[in-house]
N, C-alpha and C. Protein backbone atom coordinates (compact mmCIF):
# COMPACT_ATOMS: atom_id res chain seq x y z
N UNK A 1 27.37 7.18 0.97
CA UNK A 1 26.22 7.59 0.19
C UNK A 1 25.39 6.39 -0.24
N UNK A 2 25.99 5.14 -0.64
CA UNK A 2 25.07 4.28 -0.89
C UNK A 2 24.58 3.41 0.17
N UNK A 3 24.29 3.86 1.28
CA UNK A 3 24.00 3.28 2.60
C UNK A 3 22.19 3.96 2.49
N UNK A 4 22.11 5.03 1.51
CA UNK A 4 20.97 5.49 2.27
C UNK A 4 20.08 5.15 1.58
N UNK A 5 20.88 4.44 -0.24
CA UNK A 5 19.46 3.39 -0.87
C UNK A 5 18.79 2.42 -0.19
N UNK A 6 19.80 1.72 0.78
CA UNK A 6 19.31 0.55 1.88
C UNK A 6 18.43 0.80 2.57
N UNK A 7 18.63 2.15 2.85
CA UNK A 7 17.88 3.15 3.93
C UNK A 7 16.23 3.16 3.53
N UNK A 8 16.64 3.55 2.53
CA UNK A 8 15.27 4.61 1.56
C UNK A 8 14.60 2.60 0.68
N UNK A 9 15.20 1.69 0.68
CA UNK A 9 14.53 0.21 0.16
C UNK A 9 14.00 -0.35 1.13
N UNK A 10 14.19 -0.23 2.50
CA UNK A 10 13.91 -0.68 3.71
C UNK A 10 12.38 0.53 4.03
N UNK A 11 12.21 1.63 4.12
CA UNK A 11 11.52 2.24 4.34
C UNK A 11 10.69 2.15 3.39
N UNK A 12 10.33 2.18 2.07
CA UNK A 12 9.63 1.62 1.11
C UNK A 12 8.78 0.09 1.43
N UNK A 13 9.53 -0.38 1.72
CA UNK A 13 9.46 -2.11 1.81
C UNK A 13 8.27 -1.73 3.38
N UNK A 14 8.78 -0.87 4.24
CA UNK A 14 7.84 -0.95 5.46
C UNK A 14 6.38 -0.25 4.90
N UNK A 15 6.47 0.66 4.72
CA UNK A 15 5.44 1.51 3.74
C UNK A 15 4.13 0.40 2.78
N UNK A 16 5.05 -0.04 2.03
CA UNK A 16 4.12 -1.06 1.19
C UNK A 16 3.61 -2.35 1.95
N UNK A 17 4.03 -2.63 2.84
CA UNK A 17 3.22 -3.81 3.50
C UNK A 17 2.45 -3.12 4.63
N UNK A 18 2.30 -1.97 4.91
CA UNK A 18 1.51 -0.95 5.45
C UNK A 18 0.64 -0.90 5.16
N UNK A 19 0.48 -0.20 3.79
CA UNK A 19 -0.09 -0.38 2.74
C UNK A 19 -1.20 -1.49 2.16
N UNK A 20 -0.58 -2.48 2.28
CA UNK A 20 -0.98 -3.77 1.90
C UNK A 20 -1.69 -4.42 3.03
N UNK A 21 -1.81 -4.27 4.28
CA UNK A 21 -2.14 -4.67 5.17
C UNK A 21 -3.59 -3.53 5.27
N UNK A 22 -3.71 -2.39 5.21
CA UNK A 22 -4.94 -1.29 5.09
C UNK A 22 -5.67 -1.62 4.11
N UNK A 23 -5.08 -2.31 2.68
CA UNK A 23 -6.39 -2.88 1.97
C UNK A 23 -6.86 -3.89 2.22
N UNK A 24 -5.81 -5.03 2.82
CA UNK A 24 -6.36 -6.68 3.26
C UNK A 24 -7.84 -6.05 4.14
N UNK A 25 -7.48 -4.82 5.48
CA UNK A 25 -8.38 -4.39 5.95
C UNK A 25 -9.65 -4.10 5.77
N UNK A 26 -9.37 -3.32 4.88
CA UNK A 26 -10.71 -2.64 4.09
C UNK A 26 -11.89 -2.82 3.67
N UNK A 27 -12.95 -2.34 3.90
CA UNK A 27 -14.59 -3.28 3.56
C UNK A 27 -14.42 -3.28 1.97
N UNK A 28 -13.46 -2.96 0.85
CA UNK A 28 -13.61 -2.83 -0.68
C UNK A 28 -14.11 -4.69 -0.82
N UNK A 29 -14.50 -4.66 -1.87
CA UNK A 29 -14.58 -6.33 -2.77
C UNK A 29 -13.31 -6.93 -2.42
N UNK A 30 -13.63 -8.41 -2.69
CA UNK A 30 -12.38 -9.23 -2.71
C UNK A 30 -11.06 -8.70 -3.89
N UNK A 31 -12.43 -8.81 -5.18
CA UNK A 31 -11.42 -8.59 -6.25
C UNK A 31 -10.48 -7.36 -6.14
N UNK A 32 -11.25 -6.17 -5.51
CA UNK A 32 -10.83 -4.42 -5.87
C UNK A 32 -9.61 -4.64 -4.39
N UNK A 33 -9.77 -5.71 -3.34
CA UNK A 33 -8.16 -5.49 -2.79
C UNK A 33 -7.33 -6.77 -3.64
N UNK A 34 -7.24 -7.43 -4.35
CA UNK A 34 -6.29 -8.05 -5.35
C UNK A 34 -5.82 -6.96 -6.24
N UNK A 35 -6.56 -6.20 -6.72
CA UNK A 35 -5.97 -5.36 -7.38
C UNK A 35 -5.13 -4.22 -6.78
N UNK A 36 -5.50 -3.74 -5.45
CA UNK A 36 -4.99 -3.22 -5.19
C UNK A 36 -3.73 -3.10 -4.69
N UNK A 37 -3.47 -4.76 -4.21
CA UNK A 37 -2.10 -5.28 -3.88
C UNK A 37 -1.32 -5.49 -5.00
N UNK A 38 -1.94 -5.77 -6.41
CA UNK A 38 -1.00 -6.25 -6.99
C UNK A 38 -0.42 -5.07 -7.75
N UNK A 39 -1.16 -3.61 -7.51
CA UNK A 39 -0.96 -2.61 -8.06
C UNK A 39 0.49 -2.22 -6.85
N UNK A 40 0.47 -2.19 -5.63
CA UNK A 40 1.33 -1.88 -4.56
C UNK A 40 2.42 -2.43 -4.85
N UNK A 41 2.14 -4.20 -5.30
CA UNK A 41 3.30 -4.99 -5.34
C UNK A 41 4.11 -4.90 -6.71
N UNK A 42 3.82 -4.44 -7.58
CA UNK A 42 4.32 -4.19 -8.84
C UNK A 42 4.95 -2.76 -9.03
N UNK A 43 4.46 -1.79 -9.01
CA UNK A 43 5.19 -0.47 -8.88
C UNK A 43 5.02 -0.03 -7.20
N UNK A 44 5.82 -0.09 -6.19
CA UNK A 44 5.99 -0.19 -5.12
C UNK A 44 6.07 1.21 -4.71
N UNK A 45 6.75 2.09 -5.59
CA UNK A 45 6.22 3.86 -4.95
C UNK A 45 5.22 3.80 -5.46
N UNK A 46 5.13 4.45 -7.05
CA UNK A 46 3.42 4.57 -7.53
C UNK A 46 2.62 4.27 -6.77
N UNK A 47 2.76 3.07 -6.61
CA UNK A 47 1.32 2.42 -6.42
C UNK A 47 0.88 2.36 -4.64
N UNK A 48 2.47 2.80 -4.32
CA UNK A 48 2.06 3.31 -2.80
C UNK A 48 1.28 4.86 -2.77
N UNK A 49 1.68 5.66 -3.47
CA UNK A 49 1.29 6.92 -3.63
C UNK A 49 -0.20 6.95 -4.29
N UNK A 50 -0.50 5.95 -5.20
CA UNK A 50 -1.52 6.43 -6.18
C UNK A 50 -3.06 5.80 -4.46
N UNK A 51 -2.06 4.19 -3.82
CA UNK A 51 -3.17 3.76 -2.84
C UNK A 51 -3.05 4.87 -2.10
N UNK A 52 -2.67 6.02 -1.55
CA UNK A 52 -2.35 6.75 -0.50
C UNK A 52 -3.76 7.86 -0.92
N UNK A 53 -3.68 8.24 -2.12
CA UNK A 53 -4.68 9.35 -2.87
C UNK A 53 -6.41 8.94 -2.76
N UNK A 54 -6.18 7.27 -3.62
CA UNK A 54 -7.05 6.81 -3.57
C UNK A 54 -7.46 5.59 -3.44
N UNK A 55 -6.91 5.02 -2.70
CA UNK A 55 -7.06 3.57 -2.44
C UNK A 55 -8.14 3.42 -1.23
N UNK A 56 -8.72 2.22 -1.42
CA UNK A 56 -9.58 1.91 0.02
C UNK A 56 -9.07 2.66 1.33
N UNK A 57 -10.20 2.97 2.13
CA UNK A 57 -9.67 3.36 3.60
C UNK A 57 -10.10 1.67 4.38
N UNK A 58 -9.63 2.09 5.82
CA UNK A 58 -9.75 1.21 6.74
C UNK A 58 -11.22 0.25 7.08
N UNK A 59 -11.82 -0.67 7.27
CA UNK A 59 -13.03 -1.25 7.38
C UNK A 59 -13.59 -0.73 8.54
N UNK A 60 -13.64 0.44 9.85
CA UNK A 60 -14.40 0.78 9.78
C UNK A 60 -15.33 1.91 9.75
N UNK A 61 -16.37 1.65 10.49
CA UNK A 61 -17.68 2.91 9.83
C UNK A 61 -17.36 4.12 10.40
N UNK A 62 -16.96 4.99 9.37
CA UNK A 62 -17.11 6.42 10.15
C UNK A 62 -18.43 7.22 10.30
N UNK A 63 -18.68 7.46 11.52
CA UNK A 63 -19.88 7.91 11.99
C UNK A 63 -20.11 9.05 12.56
């Protein structure tokens, strides 16, 4: 049973630099992706979930 926290910290861990890599992306401000990483990197579900709702999309133009 405790094999699948490893499981479920590893899949998190892929998620958030996912994550973190779609705002580096993103046309937002410099400042609004600092925040947004440091929001990812500090509460690591939340803040995967809250970027998932509403965080920057990808840089580019949808047309």
């Amino acid at each position: 049973m405790s094999d699948y926290g490893g499981i479920v910290g590893i899949i998190i861990l892929a998620l958030d630099i996912w994550a973190i890599i779609n705002v580096i992306q993103s046309s937002t401000s410099t400042g609004g992706k600092v925040l947004w990483v440091l929001l990812i990197l500090f509460l690591p579900v939340l803040g995967l979930i809250i970027w998932y709702f509403a965080g920057p999309r990808g840089g580019r133009a949808s047309a």
